[in-house]
PDB file of N, CA and C in Angstrom:
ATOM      1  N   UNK A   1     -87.924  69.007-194.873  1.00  0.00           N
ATOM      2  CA  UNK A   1     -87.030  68.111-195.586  1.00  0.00           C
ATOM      3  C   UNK A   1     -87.516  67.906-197.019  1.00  0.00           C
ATOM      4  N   UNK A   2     -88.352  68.086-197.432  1.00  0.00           N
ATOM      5  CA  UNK A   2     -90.099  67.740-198.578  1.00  0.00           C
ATOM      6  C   UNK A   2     -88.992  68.746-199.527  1.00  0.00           C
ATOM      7  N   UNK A   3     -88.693  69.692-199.290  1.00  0.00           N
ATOM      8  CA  UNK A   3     -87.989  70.989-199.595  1.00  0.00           C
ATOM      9  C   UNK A   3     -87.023  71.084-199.839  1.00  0.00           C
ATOM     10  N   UNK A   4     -86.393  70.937-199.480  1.00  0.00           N
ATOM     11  CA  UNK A   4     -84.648  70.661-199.182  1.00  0.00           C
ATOM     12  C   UNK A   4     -84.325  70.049-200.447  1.00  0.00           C
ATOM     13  N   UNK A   5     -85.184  68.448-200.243  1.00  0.00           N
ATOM     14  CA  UNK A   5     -85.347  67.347-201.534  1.00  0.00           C
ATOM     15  C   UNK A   5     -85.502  67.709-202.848  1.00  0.00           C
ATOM     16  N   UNK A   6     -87.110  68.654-202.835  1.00  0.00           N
ATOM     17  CA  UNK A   6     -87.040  69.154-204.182  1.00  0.00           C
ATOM     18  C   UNK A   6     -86.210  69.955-204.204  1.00  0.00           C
ATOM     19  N   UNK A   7     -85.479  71.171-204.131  1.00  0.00           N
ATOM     20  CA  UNK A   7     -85.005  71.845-204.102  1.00  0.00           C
ATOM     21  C   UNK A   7     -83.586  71.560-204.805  1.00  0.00           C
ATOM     22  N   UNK A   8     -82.711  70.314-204.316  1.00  0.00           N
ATOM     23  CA  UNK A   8     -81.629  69.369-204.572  1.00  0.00           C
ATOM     24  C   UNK A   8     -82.167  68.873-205.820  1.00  0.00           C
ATOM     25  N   UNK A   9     -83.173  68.490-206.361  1.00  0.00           N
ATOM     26  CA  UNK A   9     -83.481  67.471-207.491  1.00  0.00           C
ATOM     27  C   UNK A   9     -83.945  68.554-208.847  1.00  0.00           C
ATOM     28  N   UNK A  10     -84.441  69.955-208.040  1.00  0.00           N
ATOM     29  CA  UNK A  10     -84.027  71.047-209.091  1.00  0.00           C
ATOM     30  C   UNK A  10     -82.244  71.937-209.313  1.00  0.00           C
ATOM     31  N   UNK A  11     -81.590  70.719-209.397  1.00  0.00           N
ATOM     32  CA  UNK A  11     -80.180  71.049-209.517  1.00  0.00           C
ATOM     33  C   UNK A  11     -80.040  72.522-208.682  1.00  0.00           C
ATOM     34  N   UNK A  12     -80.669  72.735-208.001  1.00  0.00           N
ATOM     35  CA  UNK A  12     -80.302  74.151-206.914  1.00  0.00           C
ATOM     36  C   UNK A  12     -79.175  73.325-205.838  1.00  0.00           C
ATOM     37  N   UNK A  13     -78.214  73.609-205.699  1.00  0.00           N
ATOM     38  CA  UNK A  13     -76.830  73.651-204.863  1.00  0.00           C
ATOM     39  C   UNK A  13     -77.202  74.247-203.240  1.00  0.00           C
ATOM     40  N   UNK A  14     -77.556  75.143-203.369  1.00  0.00           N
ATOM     41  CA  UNK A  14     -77.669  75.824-202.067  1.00  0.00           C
ATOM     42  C   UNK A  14     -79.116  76.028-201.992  1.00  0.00           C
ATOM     43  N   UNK A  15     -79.396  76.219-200.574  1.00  0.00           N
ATOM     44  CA  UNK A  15     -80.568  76.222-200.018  1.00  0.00           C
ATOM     45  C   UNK A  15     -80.625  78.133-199.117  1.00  0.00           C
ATOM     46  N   UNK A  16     -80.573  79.182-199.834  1.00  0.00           N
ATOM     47  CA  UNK A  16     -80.997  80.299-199.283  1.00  0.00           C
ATOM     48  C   UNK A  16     -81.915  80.351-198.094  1.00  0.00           C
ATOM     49  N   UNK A  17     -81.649  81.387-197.321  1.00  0.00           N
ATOM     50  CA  UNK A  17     -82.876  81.388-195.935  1.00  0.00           C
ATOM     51  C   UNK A  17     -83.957  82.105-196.555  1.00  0.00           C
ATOM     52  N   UNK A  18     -84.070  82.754-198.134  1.00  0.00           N
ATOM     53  CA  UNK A  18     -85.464  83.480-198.336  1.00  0.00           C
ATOM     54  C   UNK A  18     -86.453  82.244-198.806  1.00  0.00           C
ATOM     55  N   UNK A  19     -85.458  81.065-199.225  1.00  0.00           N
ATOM     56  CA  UNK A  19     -85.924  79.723-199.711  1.00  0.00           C
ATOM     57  C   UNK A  19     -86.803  79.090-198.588  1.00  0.00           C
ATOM     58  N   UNK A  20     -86.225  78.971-197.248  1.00  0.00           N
ATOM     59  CA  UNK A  20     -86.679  78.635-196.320  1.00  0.00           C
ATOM     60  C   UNK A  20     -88.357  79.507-195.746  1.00  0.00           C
ATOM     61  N   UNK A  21     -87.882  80.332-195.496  1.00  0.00           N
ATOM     62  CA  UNK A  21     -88.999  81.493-195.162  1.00  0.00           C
ATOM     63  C   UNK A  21     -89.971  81.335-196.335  1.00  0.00           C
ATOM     64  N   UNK A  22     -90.068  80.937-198.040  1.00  0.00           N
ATOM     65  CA  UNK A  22     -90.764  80.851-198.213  1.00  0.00           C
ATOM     66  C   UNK A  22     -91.634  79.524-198.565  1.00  0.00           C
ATOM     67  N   UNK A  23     -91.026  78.451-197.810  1.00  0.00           N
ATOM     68  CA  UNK A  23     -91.161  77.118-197.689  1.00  0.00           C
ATOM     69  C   UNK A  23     -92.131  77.406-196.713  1.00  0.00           C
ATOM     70  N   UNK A  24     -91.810  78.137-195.669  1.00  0.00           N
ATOM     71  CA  UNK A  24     -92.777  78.174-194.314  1.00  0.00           C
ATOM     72  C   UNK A  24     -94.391  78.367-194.881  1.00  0.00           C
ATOM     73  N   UNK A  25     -93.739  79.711-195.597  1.00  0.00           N
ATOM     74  CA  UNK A  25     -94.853  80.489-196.102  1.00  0.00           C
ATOM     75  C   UNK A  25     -96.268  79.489-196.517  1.00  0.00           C
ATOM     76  N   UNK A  26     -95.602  78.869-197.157  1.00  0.00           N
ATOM     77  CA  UNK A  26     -96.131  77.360-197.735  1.00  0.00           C
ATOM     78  C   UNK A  26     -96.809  76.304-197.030  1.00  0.00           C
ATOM     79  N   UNK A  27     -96.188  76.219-195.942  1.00  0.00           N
ATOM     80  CA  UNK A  27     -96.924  75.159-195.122  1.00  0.00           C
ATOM     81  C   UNK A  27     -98.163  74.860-195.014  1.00  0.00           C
ATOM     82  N   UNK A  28     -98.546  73.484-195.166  1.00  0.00           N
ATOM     83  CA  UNK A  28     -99.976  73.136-195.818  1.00  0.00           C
ATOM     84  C   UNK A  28    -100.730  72.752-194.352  1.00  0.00           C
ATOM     85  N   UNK A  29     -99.722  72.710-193.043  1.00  0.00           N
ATOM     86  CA  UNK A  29    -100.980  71.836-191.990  1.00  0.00           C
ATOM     87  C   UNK A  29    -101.376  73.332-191.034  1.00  0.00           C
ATOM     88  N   UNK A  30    -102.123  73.573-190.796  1.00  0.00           N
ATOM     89  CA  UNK A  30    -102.407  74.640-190.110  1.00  0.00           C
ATOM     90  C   UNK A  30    -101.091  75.630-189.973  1.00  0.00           C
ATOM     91  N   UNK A  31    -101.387  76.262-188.757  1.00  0.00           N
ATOM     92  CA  UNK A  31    -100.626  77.106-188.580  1.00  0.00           C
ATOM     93  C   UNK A  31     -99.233  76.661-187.767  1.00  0.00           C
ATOM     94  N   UNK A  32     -98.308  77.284-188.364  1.00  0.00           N
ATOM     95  CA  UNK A  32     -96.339  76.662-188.130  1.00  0.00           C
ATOM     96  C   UNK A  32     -96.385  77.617-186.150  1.00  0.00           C
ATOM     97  N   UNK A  33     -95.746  76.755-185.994  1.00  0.00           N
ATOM     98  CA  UNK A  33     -95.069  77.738-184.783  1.00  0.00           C
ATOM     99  C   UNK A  33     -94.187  78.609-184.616  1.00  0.00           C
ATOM    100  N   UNK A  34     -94.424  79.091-183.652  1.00  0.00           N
ATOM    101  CA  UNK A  34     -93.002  80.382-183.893  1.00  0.00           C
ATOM    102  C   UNK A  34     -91.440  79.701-184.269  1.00  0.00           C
ATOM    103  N   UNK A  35     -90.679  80.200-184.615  1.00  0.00           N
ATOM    104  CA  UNK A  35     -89.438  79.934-184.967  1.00  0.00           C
ATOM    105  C   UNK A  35     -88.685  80.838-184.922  1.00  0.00           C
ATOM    106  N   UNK A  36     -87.586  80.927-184.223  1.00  0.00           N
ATOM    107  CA  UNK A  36     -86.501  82.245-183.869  1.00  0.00           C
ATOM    108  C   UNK A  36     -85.615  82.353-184.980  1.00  0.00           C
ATOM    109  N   UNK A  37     -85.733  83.341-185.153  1.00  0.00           N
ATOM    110  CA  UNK A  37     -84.128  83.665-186.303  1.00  0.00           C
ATOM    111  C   UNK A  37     -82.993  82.363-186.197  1.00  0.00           C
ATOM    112  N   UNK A  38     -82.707  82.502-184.957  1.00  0.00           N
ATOM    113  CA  UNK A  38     -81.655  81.444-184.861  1.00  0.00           C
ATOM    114  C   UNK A  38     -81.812  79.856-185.384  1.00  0.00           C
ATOM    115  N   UNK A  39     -83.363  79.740-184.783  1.00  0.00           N
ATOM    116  CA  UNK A  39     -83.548  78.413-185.091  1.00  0.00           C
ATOM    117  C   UNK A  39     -83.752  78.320-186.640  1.00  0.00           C
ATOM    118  N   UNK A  40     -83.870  79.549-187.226  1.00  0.00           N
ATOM    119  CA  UNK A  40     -83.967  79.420-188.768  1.00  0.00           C
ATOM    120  C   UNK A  40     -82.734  78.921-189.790  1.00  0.00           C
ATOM    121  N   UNK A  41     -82.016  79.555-188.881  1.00  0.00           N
ATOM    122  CA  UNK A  41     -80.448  79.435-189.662  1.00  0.00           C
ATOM    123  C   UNK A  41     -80.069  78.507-189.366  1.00  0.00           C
ATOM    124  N   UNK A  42     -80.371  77.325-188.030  1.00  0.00           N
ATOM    125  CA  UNK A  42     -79.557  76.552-187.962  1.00  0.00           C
ATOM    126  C   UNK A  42     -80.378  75.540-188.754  1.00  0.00           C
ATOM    127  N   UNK A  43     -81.846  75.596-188.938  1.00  0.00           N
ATOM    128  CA  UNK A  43     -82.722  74.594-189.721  1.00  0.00           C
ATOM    129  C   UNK A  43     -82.349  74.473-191.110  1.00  0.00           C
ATOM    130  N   UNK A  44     -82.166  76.539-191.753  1.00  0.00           N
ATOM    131  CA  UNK A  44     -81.507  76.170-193.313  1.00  0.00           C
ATOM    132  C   UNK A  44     -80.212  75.586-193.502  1.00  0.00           C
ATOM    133  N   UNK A  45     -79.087  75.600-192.293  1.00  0.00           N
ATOM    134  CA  UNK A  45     -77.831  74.400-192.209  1.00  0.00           C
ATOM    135  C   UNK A  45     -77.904  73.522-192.458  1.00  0.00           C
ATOM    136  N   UNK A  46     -78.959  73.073-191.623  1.00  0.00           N
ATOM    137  CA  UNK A  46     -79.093  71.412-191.701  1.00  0.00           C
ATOM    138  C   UNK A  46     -79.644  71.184-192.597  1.00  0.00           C
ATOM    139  N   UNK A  47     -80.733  71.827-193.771  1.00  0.00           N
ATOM    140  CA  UNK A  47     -81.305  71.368-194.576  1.00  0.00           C
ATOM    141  C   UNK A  47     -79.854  71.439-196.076  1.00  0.00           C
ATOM    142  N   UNK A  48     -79.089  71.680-195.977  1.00  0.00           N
ATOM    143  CA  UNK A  48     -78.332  71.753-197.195  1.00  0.00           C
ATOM    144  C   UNK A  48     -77.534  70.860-196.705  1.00  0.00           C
ATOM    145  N   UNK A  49     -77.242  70.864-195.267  1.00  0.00           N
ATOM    146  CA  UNK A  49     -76.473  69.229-196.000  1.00  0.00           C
ATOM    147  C   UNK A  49     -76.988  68.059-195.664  1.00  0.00           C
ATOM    148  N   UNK A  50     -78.121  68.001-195.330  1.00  0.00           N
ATOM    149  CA  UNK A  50     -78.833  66.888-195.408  1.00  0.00           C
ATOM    150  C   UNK A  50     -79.176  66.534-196.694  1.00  0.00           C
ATOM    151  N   UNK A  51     -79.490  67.121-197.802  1.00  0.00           N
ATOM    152  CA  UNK A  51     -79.809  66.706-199.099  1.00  0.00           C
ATOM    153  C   UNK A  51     -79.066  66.751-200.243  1.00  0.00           C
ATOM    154  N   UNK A  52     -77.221  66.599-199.814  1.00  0.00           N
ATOM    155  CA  UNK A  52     -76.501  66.693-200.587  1.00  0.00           C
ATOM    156  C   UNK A  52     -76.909  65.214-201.272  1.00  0.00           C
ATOM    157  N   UNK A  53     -76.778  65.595-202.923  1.00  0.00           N
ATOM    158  CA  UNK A  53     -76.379  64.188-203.860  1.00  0.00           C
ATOM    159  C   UNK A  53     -75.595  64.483-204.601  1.00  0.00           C
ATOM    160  N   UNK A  54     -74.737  63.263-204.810  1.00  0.00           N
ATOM    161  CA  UNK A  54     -74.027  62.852-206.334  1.00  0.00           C
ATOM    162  C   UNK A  54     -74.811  63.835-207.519  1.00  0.00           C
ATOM    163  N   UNK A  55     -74.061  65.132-208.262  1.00  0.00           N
ATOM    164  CA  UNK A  55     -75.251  65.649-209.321  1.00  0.00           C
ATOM    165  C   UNK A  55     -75.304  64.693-210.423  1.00  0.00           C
ATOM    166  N   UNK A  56     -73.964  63.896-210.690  1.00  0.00           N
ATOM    167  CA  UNK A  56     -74.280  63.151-211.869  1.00  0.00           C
ATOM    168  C   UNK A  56     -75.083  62.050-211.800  1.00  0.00           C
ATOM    169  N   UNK A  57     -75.517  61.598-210.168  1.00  0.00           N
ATOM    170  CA  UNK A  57     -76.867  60.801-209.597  1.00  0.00           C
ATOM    171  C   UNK A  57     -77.667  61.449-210.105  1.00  0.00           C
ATOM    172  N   UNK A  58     -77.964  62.599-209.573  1.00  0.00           N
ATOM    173  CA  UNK A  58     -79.453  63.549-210.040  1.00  0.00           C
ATOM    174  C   UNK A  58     -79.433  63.286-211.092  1.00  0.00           C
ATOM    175  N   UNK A  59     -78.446  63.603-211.970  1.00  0.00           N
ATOM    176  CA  UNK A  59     -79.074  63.947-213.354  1.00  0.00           C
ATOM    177  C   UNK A  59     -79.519  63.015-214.070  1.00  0.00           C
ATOM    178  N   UNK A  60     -78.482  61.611-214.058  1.00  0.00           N
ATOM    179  CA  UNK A  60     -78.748  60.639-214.443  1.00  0.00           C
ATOM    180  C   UNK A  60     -80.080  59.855-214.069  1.00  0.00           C
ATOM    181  N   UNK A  61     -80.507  59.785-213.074  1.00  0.00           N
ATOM    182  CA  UNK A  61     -81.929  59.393-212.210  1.00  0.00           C
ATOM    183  C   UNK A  61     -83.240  60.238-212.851  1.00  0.00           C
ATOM    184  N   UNK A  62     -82.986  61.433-212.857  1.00  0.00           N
ATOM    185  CA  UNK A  62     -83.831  62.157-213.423  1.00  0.00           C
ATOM    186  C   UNK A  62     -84.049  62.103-214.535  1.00  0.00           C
ATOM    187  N   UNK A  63     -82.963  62.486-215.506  1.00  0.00           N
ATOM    188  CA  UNK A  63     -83.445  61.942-217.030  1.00  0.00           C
ATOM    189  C   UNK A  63     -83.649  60.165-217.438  1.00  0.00           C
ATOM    190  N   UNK A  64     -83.898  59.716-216.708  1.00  0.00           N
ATOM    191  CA  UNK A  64     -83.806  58.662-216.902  1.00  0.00           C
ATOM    192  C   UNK A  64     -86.350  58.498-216.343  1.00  0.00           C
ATOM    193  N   UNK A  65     -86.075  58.875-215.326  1.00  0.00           N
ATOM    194  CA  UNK A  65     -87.864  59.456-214.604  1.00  0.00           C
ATOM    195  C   UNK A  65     -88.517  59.803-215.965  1.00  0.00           C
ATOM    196  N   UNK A  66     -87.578  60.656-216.548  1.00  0.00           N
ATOM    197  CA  UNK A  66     -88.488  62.197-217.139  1.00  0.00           C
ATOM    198  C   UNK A  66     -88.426  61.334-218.667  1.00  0.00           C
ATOM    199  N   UNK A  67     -87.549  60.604-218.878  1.00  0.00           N
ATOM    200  CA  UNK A  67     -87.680  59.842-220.016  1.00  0.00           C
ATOM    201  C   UNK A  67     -89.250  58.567-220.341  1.00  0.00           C
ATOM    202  N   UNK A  68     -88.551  58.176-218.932  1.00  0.00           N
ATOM    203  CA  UNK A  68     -89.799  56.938-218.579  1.00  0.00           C
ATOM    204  C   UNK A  68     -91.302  57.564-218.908  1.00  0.00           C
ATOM    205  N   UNK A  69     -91.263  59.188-218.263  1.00  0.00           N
ATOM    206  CA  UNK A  69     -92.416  59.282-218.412  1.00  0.00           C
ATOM    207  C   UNK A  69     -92.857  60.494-219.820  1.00  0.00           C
ATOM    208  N   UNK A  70     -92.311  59.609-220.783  1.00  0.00           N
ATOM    209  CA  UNK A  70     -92.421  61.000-222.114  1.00  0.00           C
ATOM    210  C   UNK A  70     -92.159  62.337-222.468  1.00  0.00           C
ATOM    211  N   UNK A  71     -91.177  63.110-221.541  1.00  0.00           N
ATOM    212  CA  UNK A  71     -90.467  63.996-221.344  1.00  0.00           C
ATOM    213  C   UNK A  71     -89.253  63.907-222.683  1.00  0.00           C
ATOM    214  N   UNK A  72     -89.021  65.152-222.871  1.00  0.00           N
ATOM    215  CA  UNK A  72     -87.177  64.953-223.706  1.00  0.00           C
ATOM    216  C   UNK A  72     -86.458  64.876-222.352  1.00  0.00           C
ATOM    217  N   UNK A  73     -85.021  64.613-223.060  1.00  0.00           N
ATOM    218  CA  UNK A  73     -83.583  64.210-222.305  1.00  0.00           C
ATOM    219  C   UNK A  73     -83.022  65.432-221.588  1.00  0.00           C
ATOM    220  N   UNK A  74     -83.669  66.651-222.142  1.00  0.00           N
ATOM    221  CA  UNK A  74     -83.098  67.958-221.659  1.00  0.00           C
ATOM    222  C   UNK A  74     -83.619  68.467-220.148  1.00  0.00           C
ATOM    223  N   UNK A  75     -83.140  67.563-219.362  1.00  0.00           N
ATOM    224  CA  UNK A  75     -83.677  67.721-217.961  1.00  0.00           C
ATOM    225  C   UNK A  75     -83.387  68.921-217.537  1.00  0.00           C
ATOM    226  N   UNK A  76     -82.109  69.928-217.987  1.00  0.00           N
ATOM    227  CA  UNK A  76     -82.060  71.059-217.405  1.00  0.00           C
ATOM    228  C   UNK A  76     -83.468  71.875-217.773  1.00  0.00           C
ATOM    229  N   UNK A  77     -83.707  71.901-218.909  1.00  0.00           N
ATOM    230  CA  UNK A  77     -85.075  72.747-219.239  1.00  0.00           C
ATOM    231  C   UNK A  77     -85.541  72.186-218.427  1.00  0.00           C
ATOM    232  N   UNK A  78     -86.141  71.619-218.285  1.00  0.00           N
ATOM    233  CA  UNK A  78     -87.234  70.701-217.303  1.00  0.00           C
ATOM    234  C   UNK A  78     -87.461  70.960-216.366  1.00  0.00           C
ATOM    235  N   UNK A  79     -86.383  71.105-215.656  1.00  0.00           N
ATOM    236  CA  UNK A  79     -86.116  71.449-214.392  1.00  0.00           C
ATOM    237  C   UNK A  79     -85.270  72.829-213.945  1.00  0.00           C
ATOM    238  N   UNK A  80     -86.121  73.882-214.829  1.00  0.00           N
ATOM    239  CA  UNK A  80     -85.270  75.309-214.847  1.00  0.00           C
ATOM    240  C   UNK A  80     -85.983  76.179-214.277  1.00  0.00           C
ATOM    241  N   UNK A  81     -87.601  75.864-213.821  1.00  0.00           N
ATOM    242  CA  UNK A  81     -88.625  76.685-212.943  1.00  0.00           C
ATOM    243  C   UNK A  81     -88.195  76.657-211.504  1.00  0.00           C
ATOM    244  N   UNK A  82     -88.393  77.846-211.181  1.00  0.00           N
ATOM    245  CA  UNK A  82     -88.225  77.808-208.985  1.00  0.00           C
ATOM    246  C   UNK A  82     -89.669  76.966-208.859  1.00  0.00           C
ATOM    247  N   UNK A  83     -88.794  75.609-208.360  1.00  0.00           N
ATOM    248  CA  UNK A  83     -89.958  74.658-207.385  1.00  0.00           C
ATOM    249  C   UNK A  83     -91.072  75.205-206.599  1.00  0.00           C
ATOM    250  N   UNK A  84     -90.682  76.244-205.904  1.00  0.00           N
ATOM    251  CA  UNK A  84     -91.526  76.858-204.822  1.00  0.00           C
ATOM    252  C   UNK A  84     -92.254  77.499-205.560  1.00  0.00           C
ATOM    253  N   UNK A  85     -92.269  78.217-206.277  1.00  0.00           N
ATOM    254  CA  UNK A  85     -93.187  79.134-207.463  1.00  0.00           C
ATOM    255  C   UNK A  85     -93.785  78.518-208.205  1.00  0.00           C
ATOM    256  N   UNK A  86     -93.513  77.266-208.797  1.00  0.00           N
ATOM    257  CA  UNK A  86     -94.175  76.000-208.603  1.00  0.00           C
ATOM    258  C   UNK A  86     -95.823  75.458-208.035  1.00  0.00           C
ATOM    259  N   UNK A  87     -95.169  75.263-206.915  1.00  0.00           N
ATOM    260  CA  UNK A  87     -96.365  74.999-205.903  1.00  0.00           C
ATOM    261  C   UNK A  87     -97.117  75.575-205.525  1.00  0.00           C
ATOM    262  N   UNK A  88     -96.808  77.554-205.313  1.00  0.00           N
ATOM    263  CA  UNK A  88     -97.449  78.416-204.826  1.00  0.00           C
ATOM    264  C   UNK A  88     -98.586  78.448-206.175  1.00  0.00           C
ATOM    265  N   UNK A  89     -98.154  78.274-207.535  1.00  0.00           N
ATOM    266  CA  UNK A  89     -98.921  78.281-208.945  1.00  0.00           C
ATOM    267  C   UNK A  89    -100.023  77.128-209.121  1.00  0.00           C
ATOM    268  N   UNK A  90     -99.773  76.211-207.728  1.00  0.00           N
ATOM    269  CA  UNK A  90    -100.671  74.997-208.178  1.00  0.00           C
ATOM    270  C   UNK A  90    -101.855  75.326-207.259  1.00  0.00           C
ATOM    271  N   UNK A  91    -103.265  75.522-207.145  1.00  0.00           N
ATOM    272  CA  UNK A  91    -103.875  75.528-206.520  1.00  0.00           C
ATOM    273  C   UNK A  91    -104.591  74.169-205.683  1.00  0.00           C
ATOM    274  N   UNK A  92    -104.151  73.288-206.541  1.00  0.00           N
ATOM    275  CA  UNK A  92    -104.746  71.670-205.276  1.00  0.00           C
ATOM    276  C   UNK A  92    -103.393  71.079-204.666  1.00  0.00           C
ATOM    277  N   UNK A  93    -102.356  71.854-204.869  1.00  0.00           N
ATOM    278  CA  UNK A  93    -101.225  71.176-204.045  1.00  0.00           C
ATOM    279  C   UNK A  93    -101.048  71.204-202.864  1.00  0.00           C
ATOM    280  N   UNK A  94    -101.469  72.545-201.899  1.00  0.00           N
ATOM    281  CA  UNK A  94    -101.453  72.912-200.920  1.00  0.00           C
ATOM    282  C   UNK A  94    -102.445  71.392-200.070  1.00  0.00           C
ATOM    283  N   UNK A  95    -103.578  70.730-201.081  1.00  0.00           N
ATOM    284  CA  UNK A  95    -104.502  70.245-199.952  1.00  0.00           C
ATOM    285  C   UNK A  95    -103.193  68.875-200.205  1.00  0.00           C
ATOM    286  N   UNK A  96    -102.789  68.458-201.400  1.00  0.00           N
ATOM    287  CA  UNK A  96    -102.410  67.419-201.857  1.00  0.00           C
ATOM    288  C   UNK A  96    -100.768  66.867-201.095  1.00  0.00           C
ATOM    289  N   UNK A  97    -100.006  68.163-200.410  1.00  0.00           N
ATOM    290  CA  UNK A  97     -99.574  68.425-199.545  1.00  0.00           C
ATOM    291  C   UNK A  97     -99.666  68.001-198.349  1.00  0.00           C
ATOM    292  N   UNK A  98    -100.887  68.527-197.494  1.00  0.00           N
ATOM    293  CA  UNK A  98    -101.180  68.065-196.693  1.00  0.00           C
ATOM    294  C   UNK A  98    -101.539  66.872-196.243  1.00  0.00           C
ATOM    295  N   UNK A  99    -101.992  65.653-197.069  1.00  0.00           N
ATOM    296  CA  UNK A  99    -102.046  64.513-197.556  1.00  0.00           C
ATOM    297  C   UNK A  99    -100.924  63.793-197.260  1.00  0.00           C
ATOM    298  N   UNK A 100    -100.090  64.268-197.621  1.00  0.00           N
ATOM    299  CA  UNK A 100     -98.505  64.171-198.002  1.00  0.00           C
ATOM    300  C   UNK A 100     -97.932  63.695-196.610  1.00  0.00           C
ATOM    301  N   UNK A 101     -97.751  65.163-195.914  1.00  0.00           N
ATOM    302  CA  UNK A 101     -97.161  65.313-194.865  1.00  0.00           C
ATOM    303  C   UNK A 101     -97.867  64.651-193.741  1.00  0.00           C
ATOM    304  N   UNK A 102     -99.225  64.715-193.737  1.00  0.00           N
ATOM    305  CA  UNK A 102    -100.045  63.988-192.558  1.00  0.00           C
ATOM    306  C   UNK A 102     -99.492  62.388-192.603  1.00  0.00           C
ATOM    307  N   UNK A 103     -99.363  62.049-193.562  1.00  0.00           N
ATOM    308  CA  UNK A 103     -99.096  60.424-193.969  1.00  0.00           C
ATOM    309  C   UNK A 103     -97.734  60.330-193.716  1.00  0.00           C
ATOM    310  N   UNK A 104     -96.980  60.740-193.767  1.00  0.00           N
ATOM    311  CA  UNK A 104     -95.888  61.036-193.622  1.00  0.00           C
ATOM    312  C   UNK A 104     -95.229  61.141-192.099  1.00  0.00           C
ATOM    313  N   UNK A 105     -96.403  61.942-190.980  1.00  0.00           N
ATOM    314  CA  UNK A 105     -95.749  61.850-189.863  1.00  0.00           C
ATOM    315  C   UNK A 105     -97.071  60.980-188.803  1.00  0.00           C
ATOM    316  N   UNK A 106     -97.859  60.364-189.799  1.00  0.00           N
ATOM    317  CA  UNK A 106     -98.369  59.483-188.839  1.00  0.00           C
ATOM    318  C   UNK A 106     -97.658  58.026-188.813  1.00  0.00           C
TER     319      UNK A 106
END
């Protein structure tokens, strides 16, 4: 869902299954369990419309963040990198992640 979220808040519309697969790829708590094709497709379903927003919410919310925090107004630049390429580029995110998610489902 961590995914889905960013994914939606990088004005991305749709949620691709190579998006998914490389979300997995990603996963910061040990090792993921198996997952069937099927259950893939019906997980990238649910993840796109679970994180539908208002875009003129996004945008407005966001430049409004990115302002607060000394950014320009041009949130599309801002927000014109693949998220996931992103994270894979950060080397303490993966632990910072895990942090994340542990707290998250305790």
């Amino acid at each position: 869902m961590l995914i889905a979220f960013l994914e939606n808040n990088f004005f991305l519309e749709t949620m691709p299954m190579k998006t998914l697969e490389h979300a997995l790829e990603l996963y910061p708590l040990a090792k993921l369990p198996v997952i069937s094709r099927a259950e893939r497709v019906r997980l990238c379903s649910a993840l796109r419309t679970l994180m539908v927003m208002n875009p003129e919410f996004r945008e407005d919310t966001a430049r409004l963040f990115f302002s607060m925090h000394g950014h320009g107004r041009n949130i599309r630049r801002l927000l014109s990198d693949e998220p996931l390429e992103l994270i894979a580029a950060d080397a303490d995110l993966p632990a910072r992640l895990s942090r994340l998610v542990q707290s998250l489902c305790d």
